[in-house]
PDB file of N, CA and C in Angstrom:
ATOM      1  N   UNK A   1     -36.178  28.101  19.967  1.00  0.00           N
ATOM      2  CA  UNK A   1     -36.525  27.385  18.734  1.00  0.00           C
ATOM      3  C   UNK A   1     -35.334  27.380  17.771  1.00  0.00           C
ATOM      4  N   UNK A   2     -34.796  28.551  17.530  1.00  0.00           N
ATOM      5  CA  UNK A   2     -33.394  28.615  16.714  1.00  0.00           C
ATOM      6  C   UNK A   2     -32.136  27.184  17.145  1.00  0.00           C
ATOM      7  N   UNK A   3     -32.453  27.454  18.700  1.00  0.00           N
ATOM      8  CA  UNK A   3     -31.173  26.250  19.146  1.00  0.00           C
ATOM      9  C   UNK A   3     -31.495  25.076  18.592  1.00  0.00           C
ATOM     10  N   UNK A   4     -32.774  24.607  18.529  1.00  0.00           N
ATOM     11  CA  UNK A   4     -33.271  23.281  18.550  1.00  0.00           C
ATOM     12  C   UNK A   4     -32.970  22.968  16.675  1.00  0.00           C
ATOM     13  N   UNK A   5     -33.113  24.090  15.827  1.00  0.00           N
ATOM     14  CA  UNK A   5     -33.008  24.456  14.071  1.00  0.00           C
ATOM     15  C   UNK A   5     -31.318  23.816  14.187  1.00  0.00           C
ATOM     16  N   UNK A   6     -30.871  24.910  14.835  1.00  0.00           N
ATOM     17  CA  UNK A   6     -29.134  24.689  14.500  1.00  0.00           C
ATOM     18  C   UNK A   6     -28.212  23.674  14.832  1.00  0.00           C
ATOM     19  N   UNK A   7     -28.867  22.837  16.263  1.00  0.00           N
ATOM     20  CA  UNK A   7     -28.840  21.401  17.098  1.00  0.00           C
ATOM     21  C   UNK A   7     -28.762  20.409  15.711  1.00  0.00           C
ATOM     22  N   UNK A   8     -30.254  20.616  14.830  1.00  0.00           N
ATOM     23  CA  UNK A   8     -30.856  19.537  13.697  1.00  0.00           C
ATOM     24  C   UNK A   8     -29.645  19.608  12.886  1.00  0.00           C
ATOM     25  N   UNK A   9     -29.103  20.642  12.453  1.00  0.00           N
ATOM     26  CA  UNK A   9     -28.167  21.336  11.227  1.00  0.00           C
ATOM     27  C   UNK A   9     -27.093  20.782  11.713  1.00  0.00           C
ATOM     28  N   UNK A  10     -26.601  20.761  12.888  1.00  0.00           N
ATOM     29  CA  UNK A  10     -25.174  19.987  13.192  1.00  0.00           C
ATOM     30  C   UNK A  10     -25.390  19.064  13.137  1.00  0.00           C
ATOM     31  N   UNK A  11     -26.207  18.298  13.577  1.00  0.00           N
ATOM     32  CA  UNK A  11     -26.508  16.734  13.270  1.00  0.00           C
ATOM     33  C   UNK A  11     -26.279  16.135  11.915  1.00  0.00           C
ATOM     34  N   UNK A  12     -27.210  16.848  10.994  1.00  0.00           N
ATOM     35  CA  UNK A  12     -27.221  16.710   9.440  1.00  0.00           C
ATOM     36  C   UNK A  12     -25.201  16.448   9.250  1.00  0.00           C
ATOM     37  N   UNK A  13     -25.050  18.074   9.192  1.00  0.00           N
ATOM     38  CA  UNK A  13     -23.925  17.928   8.789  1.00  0.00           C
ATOM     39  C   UNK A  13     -22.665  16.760   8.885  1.00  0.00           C
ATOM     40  N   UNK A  14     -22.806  16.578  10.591  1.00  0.00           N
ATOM     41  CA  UNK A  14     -21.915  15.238  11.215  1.00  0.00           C
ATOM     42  C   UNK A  14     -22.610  14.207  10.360  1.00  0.00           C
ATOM     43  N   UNK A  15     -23.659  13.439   9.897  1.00  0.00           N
ATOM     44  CA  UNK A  15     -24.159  12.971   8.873  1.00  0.00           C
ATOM     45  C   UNK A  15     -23.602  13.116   8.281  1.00  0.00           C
ATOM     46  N   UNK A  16     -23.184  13.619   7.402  1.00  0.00           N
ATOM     47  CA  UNK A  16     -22.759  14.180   5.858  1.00  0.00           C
ATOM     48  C   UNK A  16     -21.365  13.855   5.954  1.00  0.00           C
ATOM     49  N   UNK A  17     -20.377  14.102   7.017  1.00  0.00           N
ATOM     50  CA  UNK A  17     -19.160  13.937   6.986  1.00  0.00           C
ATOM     51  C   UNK A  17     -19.019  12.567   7.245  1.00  0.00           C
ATOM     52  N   UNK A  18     -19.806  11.684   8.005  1.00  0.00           N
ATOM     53  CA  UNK A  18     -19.381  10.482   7.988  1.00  0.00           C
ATOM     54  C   UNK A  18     -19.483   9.950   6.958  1.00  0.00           C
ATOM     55  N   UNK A  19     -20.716  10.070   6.115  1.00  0.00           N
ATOM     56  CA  UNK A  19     -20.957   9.398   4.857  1.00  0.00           C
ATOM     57  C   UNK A  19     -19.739   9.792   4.088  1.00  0.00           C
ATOM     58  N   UNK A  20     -19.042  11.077   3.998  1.00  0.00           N
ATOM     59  CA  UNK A  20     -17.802  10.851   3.036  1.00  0.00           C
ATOM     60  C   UNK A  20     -16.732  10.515   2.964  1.00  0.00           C
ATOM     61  N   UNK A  21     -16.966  10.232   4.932  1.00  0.00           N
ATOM     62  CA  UNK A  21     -15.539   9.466   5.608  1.00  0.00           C
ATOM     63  C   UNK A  21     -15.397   7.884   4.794  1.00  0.00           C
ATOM     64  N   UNK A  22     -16.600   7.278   4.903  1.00  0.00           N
ATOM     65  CA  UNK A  22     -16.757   6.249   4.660  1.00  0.00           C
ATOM     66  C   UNK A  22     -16.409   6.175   3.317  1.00  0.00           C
ATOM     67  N   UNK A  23     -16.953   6.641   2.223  1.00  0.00           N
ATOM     68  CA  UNK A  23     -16.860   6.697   1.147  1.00  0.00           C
ATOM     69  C   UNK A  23     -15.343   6.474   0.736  1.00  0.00           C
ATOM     70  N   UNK A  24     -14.644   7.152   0.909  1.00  0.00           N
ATOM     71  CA  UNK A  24     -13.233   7.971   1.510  1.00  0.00           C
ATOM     72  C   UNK A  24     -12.709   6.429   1.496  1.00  0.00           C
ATOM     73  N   UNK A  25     -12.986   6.369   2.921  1.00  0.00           N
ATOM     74  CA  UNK A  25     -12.279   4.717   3.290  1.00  0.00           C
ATOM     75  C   UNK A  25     -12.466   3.486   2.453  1.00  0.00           C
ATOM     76  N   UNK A  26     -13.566   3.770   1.508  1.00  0.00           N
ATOM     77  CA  UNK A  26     -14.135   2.504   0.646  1.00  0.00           C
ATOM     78  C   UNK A  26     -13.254   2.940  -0.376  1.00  0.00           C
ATOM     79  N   UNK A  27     -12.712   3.984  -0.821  1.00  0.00           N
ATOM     80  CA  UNK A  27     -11.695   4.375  -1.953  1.00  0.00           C
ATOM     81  C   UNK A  27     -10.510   3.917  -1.546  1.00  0.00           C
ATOM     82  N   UNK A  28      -9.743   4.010  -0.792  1.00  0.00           N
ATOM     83  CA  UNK A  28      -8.519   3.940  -0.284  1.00  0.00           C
ATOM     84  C   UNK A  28      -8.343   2.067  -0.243  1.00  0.00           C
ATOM     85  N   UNK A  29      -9.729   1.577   0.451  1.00  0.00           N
ATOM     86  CA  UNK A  29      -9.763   0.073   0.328  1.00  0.00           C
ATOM     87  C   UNK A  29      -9.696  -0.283  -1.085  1.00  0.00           C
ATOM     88  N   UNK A  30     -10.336   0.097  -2.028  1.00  0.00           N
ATOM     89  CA  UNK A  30     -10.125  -0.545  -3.500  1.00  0.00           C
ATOM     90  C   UNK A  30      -9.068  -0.256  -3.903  1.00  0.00           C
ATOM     91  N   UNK A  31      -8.302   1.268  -3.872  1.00  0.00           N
ATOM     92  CA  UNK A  31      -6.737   1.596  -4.029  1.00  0.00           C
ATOM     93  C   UNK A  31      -5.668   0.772  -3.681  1.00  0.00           C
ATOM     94  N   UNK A  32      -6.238  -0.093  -2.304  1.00  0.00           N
ATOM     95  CA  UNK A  32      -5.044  -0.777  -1.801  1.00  0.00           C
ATOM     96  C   UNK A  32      -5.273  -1.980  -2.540  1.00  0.00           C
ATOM     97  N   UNK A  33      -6.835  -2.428  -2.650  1.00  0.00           N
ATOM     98  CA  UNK A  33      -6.853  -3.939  -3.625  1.00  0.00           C
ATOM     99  C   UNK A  33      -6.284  -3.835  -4.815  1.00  0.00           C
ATOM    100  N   UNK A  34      -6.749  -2.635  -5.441  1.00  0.00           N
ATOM    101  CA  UNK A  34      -6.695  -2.744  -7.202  1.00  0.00           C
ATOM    102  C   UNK A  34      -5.597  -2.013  -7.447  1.00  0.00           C
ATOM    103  N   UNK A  35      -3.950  -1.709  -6.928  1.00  0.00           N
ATOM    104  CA  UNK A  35      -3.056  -0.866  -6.888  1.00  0.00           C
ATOM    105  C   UNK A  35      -3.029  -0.312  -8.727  1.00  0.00           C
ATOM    106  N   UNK A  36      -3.583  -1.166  -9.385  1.00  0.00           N
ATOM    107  CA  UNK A  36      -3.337  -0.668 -11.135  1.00  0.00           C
ATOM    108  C   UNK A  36      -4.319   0.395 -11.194  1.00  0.00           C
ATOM    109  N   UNK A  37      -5.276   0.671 -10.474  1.00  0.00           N
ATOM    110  CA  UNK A  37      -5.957   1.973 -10.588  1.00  0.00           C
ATOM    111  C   UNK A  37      -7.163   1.268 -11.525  1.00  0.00           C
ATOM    112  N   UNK A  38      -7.424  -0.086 -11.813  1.00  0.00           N
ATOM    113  CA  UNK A  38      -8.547  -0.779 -12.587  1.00  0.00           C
ATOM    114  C   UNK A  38      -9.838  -0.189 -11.990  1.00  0.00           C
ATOM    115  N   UNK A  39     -10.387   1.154 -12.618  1.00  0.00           N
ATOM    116  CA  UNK A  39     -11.549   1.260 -12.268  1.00  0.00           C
ATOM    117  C   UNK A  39     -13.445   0.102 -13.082  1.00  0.00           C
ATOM    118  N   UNK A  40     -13.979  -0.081 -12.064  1.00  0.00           N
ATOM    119  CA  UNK A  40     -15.289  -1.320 -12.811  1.00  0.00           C
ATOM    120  C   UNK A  40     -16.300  -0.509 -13.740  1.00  0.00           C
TER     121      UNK A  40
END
């Protein structure tokens, strides 16, 4: 039962890192559009 808890928990986590990968990459994309740093 523990394996199947800690299985869920790595999952989550890999979750979690993609979402900030992405995030991440959506920053770097407006950085490269808006080089003046024009935050909206």
């Amino acid at each position: 039962m523990l394996i199947v808890i800690s299985i869920l928990l790595i999952e989550n986590f890999n979750q979690q890192d993609a979402v900030i990968d992405q995030r991440l990459l959506q920053q770097q994309e407006i950085d490269r559009l808006y080089p003046n740093g024009s935050n909206f």
